[in-house]
C-alpha atoms as a PDB file:
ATOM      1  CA  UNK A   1     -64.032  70.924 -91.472  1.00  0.00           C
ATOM      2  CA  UNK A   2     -61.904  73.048 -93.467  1.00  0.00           C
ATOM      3  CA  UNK A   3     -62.685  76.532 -94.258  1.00  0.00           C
ATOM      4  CA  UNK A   4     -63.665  76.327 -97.754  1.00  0.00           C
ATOM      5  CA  UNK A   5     -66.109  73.603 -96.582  1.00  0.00           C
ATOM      6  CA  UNK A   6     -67.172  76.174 -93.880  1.00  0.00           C
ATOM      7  CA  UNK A   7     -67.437  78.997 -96.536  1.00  0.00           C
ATOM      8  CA  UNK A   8     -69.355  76.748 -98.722  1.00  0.00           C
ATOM      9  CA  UNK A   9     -72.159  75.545 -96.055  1.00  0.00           C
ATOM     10  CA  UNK A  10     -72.651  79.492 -95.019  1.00  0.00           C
ATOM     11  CA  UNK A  11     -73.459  80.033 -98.293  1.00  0.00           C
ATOM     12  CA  UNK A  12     -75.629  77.169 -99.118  1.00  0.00           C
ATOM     13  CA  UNK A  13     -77.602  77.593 -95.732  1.00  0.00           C
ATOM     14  CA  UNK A  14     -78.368  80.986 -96.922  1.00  0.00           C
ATOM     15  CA  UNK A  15     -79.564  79.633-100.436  1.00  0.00           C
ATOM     16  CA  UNK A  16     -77.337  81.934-102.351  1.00  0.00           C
ATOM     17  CA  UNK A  17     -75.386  80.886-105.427  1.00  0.00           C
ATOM     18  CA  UNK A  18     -71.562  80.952-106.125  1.00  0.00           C
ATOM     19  CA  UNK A  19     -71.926  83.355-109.115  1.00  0.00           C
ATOM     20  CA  UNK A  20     -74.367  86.131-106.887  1.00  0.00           C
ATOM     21  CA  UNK A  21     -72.292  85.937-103.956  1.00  0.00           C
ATOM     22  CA  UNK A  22     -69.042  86.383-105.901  1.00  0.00           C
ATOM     23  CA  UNK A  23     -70.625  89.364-108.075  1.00  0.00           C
ATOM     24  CA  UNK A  24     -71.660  90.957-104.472  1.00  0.00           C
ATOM     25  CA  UNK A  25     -68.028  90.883-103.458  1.00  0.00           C
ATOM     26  CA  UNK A  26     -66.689  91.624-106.640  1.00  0.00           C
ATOM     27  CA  UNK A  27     -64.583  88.379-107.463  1.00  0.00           C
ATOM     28  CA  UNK A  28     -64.895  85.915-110.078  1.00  0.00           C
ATOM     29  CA  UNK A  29     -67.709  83.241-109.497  1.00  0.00           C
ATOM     30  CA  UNK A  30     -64.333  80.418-110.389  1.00  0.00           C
ATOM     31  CA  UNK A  31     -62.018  82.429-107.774  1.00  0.00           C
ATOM     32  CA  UNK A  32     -64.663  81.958-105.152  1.00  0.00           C
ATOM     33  CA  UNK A  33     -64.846  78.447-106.139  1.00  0.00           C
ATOM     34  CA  UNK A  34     -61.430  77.644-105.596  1.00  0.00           C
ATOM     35  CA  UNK A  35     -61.645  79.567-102.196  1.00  0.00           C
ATOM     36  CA  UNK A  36     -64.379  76.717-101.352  1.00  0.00           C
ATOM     37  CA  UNK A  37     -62.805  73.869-102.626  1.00  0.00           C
ATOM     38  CA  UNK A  38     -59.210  74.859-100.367  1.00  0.00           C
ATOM     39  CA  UNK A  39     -57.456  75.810-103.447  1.00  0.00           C
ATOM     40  CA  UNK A  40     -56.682  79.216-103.193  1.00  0.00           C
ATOM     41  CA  UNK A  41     -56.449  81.583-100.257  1.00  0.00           C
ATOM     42  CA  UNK A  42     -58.138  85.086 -99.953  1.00  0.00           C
ATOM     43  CA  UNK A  43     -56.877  88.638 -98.850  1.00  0.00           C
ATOM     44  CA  UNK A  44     -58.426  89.852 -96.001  1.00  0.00           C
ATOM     45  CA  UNK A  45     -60.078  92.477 -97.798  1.00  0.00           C
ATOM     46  CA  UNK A  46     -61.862  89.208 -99.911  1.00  0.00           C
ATOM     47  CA  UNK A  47     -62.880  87.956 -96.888  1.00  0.00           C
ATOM     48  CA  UNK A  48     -63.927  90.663 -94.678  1.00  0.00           C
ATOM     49  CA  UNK A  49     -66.534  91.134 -97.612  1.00  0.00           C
ATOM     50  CA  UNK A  50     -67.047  87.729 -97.773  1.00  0.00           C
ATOM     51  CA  UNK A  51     -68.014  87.538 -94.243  1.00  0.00           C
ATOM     52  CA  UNK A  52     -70.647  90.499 -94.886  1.00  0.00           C
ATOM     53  CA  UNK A  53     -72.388  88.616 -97.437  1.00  0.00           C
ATOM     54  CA  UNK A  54     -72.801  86.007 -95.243  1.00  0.00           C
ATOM     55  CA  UNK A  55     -73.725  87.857 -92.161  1.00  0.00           C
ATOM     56  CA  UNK A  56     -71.084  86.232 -89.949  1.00  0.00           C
ATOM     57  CA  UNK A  57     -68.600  88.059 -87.733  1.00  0.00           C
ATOM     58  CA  UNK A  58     -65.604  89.374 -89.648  1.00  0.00           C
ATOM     59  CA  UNK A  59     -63.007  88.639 -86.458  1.00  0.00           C
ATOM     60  CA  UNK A  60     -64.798  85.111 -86.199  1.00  0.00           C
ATOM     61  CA  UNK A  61     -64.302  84.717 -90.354  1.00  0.00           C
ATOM     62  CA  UNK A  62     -60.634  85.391 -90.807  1.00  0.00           C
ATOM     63  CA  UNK A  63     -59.414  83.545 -87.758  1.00  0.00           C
ATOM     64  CA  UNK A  64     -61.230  80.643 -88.984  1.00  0.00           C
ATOM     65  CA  UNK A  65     -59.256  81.443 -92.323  1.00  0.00           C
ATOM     66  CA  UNK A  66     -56.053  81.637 -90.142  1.00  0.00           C
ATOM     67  CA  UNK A  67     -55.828  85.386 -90.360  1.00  0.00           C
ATOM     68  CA  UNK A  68     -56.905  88.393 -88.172  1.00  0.00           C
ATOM     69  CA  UNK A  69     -58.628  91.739 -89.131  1.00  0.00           C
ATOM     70  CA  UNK A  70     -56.548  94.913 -89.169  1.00  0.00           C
ATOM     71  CA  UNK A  71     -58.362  96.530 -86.223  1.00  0.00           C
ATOM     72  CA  UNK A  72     -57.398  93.396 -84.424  1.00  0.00           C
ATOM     73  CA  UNK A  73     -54.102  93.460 -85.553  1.00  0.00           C
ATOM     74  CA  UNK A  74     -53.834  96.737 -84.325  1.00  0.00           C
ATOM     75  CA  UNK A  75     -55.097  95.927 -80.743  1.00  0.00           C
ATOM     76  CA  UNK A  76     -52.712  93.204 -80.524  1.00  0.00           C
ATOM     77  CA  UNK A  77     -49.715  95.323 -81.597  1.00  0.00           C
ATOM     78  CA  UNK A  78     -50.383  97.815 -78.852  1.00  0.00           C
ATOM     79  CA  UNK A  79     -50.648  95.094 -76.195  1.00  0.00           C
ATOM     80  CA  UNK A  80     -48.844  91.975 -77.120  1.00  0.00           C
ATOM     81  CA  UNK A  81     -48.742  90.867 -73.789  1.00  0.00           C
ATOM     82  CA  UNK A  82     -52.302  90.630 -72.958  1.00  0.00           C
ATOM     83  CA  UNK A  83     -52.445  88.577 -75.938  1.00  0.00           C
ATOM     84  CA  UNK A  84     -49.839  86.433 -75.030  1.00  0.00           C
ATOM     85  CA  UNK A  85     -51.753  85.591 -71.872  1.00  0.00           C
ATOM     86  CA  UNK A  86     -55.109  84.997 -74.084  1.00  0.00           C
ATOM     87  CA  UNK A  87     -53.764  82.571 -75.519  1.00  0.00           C
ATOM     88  CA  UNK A  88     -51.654  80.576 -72.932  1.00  0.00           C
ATOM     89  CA  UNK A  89     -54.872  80.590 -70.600  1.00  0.00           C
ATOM     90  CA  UNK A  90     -57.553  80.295 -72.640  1.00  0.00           C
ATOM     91  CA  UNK A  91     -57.364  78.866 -76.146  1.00  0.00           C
ATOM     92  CA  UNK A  92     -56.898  75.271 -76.065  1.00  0.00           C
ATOM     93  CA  UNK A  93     -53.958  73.342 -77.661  1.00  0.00           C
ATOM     94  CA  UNK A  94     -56.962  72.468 -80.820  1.00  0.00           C
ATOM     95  CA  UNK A  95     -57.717  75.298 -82.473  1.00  0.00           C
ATOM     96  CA  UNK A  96     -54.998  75.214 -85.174  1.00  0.00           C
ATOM     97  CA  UNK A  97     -55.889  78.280 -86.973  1.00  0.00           C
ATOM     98  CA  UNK A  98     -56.146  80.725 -83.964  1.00  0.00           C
ATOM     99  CA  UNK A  99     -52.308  79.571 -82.866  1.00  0.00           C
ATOM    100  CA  UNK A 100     -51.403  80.217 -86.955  1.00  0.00           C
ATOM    101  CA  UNK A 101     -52.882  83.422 -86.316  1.00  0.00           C
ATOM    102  CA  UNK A 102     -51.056  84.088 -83.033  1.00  0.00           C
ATOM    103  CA  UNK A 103     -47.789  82.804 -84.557  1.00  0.00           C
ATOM    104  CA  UNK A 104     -48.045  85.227 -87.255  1.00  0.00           C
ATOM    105  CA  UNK A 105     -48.652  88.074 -85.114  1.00  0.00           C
ATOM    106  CA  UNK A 106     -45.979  86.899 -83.060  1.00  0.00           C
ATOM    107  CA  UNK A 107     -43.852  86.843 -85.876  1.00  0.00           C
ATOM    108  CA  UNK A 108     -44.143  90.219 -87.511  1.00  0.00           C
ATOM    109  CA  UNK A 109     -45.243  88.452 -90.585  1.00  0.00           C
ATOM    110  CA  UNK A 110     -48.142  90.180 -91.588  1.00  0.00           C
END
């Protein structure tokens, strides 16, 4: 499932239409479109209010995006290493976007 699939089931499970949720976060109803149908990527800032509209857990939202919240970004930057050894002992090799998000931590590249 990609995440604009996933974006777009939340939504529809909670019966709420492209144009209200988009007015709630204060986006275009076509930008959040595009967001569902994998053609454009949000900021964090999208998303995080994205993810309260839809009552899911912000953390659990962007790494499912392939990103990570700034107070986890934080964390991680004072204590690298204990993420390093999340993720070598418990995140198996098939969850794609949690190793983009690691490798972009890793990286300095955010």
């Amino acid at each position: 499932m990609t995440f604009g699939a996933y974006v777009r089931g939340l939504r529809e499970a909670k019966e709420l239409s492209v144009r209200s949720v988009a007015r709630q976060i204060g986006i275009e109803s076509s930008y959040l479109s595009k967001i569902e149908a994998d053609e454009r990527q949000a900021s964090e800032e999208v998303l995080e209010a994205l993810a309260g509209v839809l009552e899911v857990d912000p953390h659990l939202f962007l790494a499912m995006a392939g990103k990570i919240t700034k107070e986890f970004r934080e964390a991680l930057q004072a204590r690298p290493e204990a993420f390093s050894a999340l993720i070598k002992n418990s995140i198996p090799a098939s969850t794609p976007n949690l190793f983009k998000a690691a490798r972009t931590v890793r990286d300095g590249d955010w």
